[in-house]
Protein backbone atom coordinates (compact mmCIF):
# COMPACT_ATOMS: atom_id res chain seq x y z
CA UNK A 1 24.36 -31.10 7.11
CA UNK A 2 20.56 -30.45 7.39
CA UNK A 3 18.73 -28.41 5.29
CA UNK A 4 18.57 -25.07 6.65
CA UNK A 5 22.18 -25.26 7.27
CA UNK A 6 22.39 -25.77 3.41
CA UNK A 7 20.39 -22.71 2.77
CA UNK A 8 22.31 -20.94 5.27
CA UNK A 9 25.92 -21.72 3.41
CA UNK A 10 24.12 -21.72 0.06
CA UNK A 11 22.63 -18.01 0.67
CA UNK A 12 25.81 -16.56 2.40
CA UNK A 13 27.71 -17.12 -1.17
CA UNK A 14 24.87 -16.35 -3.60
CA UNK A 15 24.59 -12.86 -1.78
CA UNK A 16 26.98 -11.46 -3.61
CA UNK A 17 25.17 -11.48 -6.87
CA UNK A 18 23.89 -8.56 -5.82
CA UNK A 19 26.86 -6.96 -7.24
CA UNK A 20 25.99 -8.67 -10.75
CA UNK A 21 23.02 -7.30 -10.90
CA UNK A 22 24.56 -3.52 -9.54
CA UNK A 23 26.88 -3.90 -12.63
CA UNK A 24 24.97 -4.95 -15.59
CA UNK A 25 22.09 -2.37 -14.35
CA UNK A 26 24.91 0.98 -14.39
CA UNK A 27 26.48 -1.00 -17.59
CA UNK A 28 23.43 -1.10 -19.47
CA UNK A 29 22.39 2.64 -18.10
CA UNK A 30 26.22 3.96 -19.26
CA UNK A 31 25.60 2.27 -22.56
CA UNK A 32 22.21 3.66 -23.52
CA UNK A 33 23.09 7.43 -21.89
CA UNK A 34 26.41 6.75 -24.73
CA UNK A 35 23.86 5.66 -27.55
CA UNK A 36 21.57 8.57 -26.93
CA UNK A 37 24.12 11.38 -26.54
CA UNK A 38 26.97 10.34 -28.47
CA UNK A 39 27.12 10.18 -32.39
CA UNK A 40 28.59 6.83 -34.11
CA UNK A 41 32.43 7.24 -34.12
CA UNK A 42 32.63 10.83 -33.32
CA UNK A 43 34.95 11.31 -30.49
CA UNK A 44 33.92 13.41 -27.63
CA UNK A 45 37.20 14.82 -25.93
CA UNK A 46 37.28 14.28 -21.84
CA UNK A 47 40.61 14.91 -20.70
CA UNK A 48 43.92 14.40 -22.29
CA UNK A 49 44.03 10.42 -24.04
CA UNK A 50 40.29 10.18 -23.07
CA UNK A 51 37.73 10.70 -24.96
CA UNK A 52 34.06 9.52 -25.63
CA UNK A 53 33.19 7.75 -28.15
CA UNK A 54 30.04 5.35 -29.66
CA UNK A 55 31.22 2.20 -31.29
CA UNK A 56 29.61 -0.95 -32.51
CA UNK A 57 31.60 -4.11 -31.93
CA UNK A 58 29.96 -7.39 -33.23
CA UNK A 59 32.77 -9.46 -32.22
CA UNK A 60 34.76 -10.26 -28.81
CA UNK A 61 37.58 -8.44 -26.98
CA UNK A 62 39.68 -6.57 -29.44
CA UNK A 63 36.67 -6.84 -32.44
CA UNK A 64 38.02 -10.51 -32.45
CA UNK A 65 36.03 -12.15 -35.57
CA UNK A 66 34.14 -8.72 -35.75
CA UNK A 67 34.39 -9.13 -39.67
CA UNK A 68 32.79 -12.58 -39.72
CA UNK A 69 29.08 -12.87 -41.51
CA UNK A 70 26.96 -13.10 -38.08
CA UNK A 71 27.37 -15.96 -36.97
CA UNK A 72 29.41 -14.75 -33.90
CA UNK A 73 26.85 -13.16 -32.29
CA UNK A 74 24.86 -16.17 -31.39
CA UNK A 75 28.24 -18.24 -30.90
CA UNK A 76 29.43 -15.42 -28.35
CA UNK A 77 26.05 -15.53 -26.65
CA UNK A 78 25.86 -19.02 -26.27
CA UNK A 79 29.93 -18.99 -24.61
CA UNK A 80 28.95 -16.33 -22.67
CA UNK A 81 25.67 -18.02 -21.10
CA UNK A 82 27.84 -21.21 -21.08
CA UNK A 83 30.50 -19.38 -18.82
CA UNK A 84 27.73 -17.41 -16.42
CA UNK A 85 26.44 -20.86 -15.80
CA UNK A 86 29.56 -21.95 -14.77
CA UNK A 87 30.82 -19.11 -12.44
CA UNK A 88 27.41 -19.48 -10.27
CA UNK A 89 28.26 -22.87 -9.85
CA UNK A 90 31.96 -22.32 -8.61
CA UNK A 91 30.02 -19.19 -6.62
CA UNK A 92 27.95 -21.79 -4.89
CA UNK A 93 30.96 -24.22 -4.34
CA UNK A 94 33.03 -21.50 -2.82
CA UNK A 95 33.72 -21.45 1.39
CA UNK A 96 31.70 -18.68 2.84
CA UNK A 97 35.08 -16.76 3.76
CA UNK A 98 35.91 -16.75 0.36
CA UNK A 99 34.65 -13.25 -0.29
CA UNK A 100 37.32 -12.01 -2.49
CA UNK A 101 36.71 -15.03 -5.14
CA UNK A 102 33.30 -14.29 -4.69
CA UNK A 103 33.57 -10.56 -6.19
CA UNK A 104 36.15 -11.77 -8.65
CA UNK A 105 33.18 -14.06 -10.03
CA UNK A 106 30.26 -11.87 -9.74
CA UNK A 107 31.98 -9.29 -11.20
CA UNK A 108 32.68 -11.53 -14.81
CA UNK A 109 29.18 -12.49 -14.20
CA UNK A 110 27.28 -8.89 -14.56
CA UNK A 111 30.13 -7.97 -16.75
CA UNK A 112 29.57 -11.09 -19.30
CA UNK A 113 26.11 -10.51 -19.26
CA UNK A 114 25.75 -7.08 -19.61
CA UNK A 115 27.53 -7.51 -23.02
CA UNK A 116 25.16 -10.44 -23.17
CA UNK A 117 22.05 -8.17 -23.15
CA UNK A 118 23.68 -6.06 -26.38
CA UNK A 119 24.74 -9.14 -28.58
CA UNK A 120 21.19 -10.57 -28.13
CA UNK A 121 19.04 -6.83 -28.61
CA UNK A 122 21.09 -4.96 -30.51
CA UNK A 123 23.22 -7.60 -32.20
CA UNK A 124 26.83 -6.00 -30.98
CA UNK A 125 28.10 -4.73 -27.69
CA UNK A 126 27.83 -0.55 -27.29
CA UNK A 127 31.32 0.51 -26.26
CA UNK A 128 32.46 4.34 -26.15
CA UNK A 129 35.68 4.37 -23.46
CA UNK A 130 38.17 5.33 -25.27
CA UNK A 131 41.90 6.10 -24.59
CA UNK A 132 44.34 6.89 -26.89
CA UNK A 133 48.35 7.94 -26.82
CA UNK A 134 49.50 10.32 -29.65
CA UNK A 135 48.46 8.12 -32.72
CA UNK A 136 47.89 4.45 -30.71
CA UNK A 137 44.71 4.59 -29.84
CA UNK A 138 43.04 1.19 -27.60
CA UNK A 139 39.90 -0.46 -28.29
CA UNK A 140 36.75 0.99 -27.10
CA UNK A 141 35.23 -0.66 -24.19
CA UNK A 142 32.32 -0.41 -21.80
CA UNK A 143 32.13 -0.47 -17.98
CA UNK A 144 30.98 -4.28 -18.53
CA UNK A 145 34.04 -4.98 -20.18
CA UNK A 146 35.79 -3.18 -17.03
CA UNK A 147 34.67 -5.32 -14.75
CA UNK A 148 34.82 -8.28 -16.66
CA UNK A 149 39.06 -7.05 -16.34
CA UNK A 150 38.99 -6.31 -12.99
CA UNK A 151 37.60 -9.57 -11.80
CA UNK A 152 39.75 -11.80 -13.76
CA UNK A 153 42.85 -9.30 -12.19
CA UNK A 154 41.95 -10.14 -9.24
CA UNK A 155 41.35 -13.91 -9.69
CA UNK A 156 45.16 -13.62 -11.00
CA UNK A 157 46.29 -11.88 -7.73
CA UNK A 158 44.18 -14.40 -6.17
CA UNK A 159 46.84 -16.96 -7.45
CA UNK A 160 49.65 -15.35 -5.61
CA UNK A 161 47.47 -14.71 -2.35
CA UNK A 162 47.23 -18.64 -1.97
CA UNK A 163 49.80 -21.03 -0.74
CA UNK A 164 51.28 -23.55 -3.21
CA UNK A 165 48.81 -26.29 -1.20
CA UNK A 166 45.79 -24.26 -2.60
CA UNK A 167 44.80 -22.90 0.92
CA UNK A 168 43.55 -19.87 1.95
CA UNK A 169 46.60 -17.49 3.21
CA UNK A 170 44.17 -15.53 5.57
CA UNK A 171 40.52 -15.78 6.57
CA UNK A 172 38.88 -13.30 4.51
């Protein structure tokens, strides 16, 4: 293959980190509209089981290791870079009609670092989504964390889109 074929196939599956980029810029703008309206742990009713409210978490998903002495941050930033790296490679490797795997990855991409961007300048991740039933109430998140979810969702769907053989069941 030549080389402006290469670009060709090479740019038609980077485009989509366009969508990275859309997502860590309205994750980051969510997050500091939260920080500068919202007060630290005081709930802000929305709707039934919704509310608003600011929350610091220094560790992963669920405040995994949140209670550790500081050491996560870096470690989390470093698995997190680690990871980004390695979803723009699989972007490049992917087929151009691959477009659903593509969104899948881009959208861990901006999500990862989004949170990224808060471990290294604040030193924890701003979340303030918060849903609650009676007296359970889930972990806070952030819209990074959302589509962090959604693409790995639909990398698991992806899984049951696919033949057994690993092909493509339609030309996307």
């Amino acid at each position: 293959m030549d080389a402006a074929m290469t670009d060709k196939a090479l740019g038609s599956k980077l485009k989509w980190l366009w969508l990275a980029a859309l997502v860590i810029v309205i994750d980051l703008g969510t997050k500091a509209m939260a920080s500068a309206m919202l007060t630290y742990g005081d709930p802000v009713p929305v709707m039934p089981m919704f509310n608003l409210t600011l929350l610091h978490n220094t560790g992963a998903a669920f405040s995994f290791l949140a209670q550790a002495d500081g050491w996560q941050r870096w470690f989390f930033v470093a698995l997190a870079l680690v990871v980004s790296l390695v979803l723009v490679s699989w972007l490049r490797k992917l087929q151009a009609h691959e477009t659903w795997t593509a969104v899948a990855i881009v959208l861990i991409l901006g999500g990862a670092l989004g949170n990224v961007y808060d471990r290294v300048v604040h030193g924890y991740v701003v979340d303030f989504l918060h849903f609650y039933w009676q007296d359970w109430h889930f972990p806070a998140f952030n819209l990074a964390d959302t589509a962090i979810t959604i693409g790995a969702g639909m990398m698991i769907l992806d899984i049951f889109r696919k033949p057994a053989d690993g092909g493509d069941v339609e030309k996307e």
